[in-house]
N, C-alpha and C. Protein backbone atom coordinates (compact mmCIF):
# COMPACT_ATOMS: atom_id res chain seq x y z
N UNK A 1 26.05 -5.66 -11.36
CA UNK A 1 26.80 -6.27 -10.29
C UNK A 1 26.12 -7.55 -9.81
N UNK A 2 24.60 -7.11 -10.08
CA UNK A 2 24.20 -8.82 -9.09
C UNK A 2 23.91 -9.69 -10.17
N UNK A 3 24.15 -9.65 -11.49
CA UNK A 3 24.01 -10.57 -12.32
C UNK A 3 25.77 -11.48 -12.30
N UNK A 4 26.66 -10.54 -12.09
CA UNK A 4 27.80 -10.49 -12.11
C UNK A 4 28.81 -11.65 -11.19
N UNK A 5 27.52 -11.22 -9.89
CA UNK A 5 28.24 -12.38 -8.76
C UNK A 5 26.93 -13.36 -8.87
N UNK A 6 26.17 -13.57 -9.33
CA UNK A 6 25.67 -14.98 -10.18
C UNK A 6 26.34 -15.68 -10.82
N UNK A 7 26.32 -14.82 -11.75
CA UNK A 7 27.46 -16.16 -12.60
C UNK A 7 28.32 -16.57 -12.63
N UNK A 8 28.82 -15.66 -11.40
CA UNK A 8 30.48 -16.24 -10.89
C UNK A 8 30.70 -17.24 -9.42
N UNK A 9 29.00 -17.08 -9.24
CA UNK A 9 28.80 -17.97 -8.13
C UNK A 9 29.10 -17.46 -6.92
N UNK A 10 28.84 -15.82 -6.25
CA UNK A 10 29.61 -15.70 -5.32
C UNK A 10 27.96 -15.16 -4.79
N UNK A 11 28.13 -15.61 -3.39
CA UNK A 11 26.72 -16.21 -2.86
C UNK A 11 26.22 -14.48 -2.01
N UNK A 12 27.05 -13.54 -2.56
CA UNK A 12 26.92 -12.09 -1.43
C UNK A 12 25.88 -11.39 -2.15
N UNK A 13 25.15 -10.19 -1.67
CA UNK A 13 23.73 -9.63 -2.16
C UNK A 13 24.46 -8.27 -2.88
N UNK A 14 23.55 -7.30 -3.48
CA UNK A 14 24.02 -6.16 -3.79
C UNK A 14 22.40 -5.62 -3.54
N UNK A 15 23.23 -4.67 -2.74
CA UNK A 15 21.54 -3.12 -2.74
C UNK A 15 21.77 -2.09 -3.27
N UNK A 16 20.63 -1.78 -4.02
CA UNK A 16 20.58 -0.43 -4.84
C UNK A 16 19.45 0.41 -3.68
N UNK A 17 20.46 1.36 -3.74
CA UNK A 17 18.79 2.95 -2.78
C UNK A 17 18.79 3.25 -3.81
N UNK A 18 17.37 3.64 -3.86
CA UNK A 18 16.70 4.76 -4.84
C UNK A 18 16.05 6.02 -4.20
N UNK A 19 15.45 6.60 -4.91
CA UNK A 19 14.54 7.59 -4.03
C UNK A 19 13.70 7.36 -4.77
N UNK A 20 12.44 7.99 -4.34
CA UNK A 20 10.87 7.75 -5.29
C UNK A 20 10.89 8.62 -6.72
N UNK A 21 11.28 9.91 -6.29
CA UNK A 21 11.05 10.79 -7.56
C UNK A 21 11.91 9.89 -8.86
N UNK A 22 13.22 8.84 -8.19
CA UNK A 22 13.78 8.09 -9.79
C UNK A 22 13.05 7.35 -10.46
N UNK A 23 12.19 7.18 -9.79
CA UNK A 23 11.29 6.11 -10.66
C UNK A 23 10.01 6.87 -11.95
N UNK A 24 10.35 8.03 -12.08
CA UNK A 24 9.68 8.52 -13.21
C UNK A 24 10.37 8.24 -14.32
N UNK A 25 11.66 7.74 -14.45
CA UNK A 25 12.67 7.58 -15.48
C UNK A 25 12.82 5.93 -16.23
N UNK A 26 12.40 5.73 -17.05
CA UNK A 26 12.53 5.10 -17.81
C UNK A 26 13.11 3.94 -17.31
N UNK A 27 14.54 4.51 -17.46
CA UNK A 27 15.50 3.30 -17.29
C UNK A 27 15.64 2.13 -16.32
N UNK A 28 14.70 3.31 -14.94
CA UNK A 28 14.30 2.26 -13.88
C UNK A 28 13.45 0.84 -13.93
N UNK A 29 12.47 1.51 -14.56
CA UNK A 29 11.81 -0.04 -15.32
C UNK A 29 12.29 -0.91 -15.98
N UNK A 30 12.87 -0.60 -16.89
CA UNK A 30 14.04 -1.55 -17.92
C UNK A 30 14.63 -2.37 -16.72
N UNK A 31 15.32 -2.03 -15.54
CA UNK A 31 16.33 -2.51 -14.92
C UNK A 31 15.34 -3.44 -14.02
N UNK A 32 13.82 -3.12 -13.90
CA UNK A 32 12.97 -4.23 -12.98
C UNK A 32 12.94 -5.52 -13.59
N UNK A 33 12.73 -4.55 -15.11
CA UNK A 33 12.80 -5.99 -16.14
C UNK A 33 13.38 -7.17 -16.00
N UNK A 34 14.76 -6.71 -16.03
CA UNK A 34 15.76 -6.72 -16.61
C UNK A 34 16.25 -7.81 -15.48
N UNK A 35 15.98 -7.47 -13.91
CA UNK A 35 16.38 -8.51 -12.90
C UNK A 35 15.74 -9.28 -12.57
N UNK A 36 14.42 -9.27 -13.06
CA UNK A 36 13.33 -10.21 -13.06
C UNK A 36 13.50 -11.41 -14.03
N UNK A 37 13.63 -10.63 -15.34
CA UNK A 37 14.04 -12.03 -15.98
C UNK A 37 15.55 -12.62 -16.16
N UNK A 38 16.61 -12.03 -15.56
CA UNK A 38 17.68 -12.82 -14.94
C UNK A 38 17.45 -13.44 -13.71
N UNK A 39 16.60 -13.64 -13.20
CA UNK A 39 15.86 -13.89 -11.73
C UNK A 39 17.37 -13.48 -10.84
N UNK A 40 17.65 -12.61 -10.38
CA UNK A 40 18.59 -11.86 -9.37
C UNK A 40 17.94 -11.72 -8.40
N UNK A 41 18.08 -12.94 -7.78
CA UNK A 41 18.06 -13.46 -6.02
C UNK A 41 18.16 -12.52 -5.43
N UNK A 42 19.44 -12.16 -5.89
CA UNK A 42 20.58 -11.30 -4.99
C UNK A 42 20.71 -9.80 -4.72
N UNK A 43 19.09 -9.62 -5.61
CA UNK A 43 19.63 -8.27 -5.80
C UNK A 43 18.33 -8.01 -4.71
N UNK A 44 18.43 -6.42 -3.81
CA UNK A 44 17.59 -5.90 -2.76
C UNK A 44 17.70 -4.61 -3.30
N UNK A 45 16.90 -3.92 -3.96
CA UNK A 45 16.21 -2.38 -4.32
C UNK A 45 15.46 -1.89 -3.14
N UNK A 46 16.53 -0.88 -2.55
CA UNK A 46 15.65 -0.16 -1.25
C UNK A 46 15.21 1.42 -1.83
N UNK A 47 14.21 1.60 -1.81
CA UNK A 47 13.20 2.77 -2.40
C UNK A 47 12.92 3.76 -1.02
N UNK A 48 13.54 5.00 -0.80
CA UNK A 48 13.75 5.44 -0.03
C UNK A 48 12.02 6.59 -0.64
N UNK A 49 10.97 6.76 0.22
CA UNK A 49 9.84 6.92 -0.58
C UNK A 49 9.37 7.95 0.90
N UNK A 50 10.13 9.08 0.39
CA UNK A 50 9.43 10.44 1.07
C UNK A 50 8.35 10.96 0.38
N UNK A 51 8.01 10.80 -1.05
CA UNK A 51 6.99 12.55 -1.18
C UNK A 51 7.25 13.60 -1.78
N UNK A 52 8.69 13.14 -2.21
CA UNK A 52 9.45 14.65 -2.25
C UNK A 52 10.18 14.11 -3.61
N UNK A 53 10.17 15.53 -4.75
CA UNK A 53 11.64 15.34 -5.62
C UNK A 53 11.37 17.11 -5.59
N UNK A 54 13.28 16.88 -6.88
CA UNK A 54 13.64 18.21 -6.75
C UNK A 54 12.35 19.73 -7.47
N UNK A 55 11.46 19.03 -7.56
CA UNK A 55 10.67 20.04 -8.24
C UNK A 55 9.04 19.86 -8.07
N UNK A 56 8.94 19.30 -6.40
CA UNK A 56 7.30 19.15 -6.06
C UNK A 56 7.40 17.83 -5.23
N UNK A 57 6.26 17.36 -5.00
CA UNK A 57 5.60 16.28 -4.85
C UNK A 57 5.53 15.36 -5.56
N UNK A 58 5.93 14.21 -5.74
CA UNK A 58 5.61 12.99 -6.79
C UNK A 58 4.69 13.01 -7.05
N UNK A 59 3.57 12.98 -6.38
CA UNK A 59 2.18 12.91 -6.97
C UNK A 59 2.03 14.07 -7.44
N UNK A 60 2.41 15.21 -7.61
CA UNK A 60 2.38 16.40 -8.34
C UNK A 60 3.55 16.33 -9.77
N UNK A 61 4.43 15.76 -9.88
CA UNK A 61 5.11 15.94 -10.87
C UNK A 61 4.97 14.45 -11.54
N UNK A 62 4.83 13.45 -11.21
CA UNK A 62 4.05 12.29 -11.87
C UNK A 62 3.67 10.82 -11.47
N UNK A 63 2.14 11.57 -10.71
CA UNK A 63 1.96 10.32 -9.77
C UNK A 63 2.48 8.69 -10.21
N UNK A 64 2.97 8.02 -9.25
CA UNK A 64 3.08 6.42 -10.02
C UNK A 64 2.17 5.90 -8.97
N UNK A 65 1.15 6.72 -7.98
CA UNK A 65 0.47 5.86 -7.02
C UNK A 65 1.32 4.61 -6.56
N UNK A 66 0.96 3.30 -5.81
CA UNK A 66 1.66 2.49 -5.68
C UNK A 66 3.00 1.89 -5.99
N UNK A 67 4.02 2.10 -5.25
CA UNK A 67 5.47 1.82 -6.48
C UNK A 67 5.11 0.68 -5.79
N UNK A 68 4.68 0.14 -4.16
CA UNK A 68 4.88 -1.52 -4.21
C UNK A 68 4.02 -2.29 -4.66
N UNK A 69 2.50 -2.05 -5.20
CA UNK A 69 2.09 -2.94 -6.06
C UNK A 69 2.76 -3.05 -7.43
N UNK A 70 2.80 -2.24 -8.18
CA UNK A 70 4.15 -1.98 -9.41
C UNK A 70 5.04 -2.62 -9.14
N UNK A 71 5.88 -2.90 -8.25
CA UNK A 71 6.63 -4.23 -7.82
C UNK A 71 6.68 -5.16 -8.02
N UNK A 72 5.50 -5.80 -7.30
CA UNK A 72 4.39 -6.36 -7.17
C UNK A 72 4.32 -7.49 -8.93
N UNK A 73 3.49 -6.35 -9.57
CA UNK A 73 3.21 -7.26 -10.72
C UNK A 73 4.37 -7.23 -11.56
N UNK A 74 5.87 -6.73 -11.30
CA UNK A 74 6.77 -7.15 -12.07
C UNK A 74 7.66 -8.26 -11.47
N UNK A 75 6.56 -8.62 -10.75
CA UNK A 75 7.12 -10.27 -10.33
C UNK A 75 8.43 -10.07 -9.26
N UNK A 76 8.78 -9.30 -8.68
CA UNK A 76 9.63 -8.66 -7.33
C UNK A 76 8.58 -9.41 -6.09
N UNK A 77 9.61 -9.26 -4.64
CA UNK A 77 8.70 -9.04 -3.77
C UNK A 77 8.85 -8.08 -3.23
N UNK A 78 8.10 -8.16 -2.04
CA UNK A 78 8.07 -6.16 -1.67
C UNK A 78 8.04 -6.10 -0.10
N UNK A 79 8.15 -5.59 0.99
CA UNK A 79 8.01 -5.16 1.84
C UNK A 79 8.28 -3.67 2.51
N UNK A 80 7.05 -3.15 2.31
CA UNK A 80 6.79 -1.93 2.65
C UNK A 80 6.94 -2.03 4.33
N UNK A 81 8.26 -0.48 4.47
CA UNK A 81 8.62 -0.47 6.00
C UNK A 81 8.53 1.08 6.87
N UNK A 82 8.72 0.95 7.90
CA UNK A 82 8.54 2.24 8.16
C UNK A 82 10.79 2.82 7.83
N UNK A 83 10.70 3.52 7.04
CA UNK A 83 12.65 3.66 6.29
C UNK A 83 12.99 4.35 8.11
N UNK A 84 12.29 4.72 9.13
CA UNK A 84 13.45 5.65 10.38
C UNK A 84 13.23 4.44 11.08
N UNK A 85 12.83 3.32 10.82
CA UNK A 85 12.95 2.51 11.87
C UNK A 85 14.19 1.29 11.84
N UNK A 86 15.58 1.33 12.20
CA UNK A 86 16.68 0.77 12.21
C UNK A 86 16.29 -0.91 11.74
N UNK A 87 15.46 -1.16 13.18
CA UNK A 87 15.21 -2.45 12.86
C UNK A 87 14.51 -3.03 11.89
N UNK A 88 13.67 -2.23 11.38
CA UNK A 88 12.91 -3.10 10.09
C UNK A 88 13.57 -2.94 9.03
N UNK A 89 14.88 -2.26 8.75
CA UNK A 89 15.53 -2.23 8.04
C UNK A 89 16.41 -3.53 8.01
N UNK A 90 16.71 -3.32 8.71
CA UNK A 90 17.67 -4.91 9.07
C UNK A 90 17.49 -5.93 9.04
N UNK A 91 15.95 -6.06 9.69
CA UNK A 91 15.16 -7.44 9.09
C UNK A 91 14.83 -7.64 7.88
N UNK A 92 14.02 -6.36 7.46
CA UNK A 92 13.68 -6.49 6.02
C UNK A 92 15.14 -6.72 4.48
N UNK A 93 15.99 -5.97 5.04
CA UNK A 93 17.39 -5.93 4.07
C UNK A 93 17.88 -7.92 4.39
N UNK A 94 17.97 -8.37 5.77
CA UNK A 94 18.43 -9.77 5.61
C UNK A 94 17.48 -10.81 5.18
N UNK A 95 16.15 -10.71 4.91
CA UNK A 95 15.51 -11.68 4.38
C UNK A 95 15.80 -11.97 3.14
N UNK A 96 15.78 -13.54 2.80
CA UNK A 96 16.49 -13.80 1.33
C UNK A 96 14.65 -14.56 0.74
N UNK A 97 15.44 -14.49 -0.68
CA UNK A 97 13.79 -14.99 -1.75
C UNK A 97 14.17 -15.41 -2.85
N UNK A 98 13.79 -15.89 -3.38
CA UNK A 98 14.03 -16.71 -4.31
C UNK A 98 13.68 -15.32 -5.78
N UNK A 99 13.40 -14.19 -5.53
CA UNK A 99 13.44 -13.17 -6.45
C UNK A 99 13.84 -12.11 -5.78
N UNK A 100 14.03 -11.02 -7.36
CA UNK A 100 14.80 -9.75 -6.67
C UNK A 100 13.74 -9.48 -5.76
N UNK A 101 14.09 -8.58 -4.64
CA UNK A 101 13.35 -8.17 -3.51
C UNK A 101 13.48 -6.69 -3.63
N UNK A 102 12.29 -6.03 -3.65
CA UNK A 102 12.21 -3.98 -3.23
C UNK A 102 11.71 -3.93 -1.88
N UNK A 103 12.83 -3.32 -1.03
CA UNK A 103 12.22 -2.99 -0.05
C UNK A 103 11.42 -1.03 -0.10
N UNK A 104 10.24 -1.13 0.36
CA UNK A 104 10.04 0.30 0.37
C UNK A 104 9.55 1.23 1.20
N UNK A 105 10.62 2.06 1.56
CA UNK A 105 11.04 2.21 3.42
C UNK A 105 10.43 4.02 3.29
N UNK A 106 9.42 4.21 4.05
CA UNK A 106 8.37 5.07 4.39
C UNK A 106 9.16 6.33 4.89
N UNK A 107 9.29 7.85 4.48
CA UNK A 107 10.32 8.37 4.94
C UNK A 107 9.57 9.46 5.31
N UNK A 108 10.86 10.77 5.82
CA UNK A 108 9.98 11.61 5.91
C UNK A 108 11.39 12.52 5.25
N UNK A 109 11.66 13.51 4.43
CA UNK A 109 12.81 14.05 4.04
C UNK A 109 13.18 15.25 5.68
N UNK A 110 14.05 14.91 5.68
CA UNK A 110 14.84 15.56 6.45
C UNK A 110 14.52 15.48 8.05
N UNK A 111 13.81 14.06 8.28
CA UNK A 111 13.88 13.80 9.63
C UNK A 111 14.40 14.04 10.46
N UNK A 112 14.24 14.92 11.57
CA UNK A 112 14.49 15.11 13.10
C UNK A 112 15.44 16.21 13.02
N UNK A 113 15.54 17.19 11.38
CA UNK A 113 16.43 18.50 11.50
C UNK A 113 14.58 19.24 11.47
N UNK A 114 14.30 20.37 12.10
CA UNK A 114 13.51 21.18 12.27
C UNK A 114 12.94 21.93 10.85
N UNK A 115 14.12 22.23 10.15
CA UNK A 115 14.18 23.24 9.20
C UNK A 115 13.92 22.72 8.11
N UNK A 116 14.60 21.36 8.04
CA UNK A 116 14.58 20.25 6.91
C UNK A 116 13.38 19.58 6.69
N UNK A 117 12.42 19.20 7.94
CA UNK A 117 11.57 18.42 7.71
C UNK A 117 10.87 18.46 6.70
N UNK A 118 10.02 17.05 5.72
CA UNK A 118 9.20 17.63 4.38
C UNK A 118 9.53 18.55 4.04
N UNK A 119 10.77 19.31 3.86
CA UNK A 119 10.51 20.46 2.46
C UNK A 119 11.15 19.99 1.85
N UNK A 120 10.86 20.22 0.18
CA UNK A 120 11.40 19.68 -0.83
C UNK A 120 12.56 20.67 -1.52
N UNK A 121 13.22 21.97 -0.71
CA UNK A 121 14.01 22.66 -1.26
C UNK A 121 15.35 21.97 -0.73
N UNK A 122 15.15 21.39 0.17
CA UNK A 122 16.45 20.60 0.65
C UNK A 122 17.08 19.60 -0.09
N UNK A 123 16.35 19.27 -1.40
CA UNK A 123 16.77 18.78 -2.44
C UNK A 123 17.92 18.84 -2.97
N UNK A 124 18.30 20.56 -2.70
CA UNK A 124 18.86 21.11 -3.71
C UNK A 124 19.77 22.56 -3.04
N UNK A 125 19.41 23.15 -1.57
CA UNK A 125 19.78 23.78 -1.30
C UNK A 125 21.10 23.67 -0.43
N UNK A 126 22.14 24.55 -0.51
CA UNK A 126 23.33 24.05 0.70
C UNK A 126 22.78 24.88 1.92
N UNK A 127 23.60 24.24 2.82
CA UNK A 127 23.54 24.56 3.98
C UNK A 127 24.74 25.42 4.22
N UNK A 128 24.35 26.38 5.00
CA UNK A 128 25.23 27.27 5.98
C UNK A 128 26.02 26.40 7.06
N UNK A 129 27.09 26.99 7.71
CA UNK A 129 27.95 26.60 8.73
C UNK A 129 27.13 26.69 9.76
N UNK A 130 26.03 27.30 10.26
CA UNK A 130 25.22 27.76 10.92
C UNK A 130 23.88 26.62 10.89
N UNK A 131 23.77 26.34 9.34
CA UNK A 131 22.48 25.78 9.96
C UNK A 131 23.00 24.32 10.07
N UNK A 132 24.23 23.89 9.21
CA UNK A 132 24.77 22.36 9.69
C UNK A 132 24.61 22.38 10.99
N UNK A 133 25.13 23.61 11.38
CA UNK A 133 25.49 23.39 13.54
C UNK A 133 24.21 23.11 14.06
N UNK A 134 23.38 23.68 13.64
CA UNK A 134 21.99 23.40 14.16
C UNK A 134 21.34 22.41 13.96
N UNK A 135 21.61 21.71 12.53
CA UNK A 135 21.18 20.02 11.67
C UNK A 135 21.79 19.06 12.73
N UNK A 136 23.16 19.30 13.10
CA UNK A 136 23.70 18.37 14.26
C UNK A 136 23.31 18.43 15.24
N UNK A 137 22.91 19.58 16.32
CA UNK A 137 22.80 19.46 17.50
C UNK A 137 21.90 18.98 18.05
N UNK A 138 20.25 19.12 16.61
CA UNK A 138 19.01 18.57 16.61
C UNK A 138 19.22 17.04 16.53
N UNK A 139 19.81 16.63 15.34
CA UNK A 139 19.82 14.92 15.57
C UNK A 139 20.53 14.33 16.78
N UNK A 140 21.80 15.05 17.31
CA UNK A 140 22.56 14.52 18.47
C UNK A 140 21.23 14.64 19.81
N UNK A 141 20.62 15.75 19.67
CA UNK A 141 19.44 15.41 20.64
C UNK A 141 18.88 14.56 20.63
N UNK A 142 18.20 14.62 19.38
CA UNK A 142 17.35 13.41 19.03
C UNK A 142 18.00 11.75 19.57
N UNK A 143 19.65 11.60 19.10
CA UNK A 143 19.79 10.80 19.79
C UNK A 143 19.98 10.41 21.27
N UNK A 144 20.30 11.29 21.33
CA UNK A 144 20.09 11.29 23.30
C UNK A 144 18.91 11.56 24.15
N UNK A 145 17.96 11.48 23.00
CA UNK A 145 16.56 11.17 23.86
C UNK A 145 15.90 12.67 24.79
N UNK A 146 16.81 13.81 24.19
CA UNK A 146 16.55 15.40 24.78
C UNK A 146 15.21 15.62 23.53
């Protein structure tokens, strides 16, 4: 897509989310390559970087240590953010560069639900009618400052 509205001249961005555990896959690299040497301005890779995939810890199932120096030397730029904080999202997503840009936004999986927090079964598990009611009433607190 962002090679796409390059060459057609249309001046709008495209963002890819990822999560951390995708980046054990191959193809992800190919595609750093791949926008690096189309130099894609346009393109913003937000790396949503909890800790967590469906089967452990990243650093337990295959550390990549640093994904933003790895960035880094594939000629990207990077700005590592805190991912629950609205505003650095916003700042960090509207800054433009003259290369693709990764933003990589600091998470925690399942923020501000009780049950959810850091566990990595939430990957993969459904939720009850029961515990959605409870997933909502916790964040609606959360937003109302209870």
């Amino acid at each position: 897509m962002a090679l796409a509205r390059k060459l057609r001249g249309d001046p709008s961005r495209v963002y890819c989310l990822t999560s951390d555990g995708e980046w054990d896959e191959g193809s992800n690299w190919e595609a750093l390559i791949f926008a690096r040497q189309k130099a894609l301005d346009n393109l913003t890779l937000i790396v949503d970087l909890n800790g967590l995939q469906g089967f452990g810890t990243t650093a337990e199932v295959a550390d990549l240590d640093s994904l933003a120096q790895k960035f880094l030397e594939f000629g990207w730029d990077v700005d590592e953010i805190d991912g629950h904080d609205i505003r650095a999202i916003v700042e960090s997503a509207g800054r433009s560069s003259n290369r693709p840009r990764a933003i990589i936004a600091s998470t925690i999986k399942g923020n501000g639900v009780s049950f959810m927090a850091d566990r990595m079964e939430w990957h993969y598990l459904p939720l009850t009618k029961e515990l959605f009611e409870q997933a909502v009433r916790e964040i609606e607190a959360a937003c109302n400052g209870n």
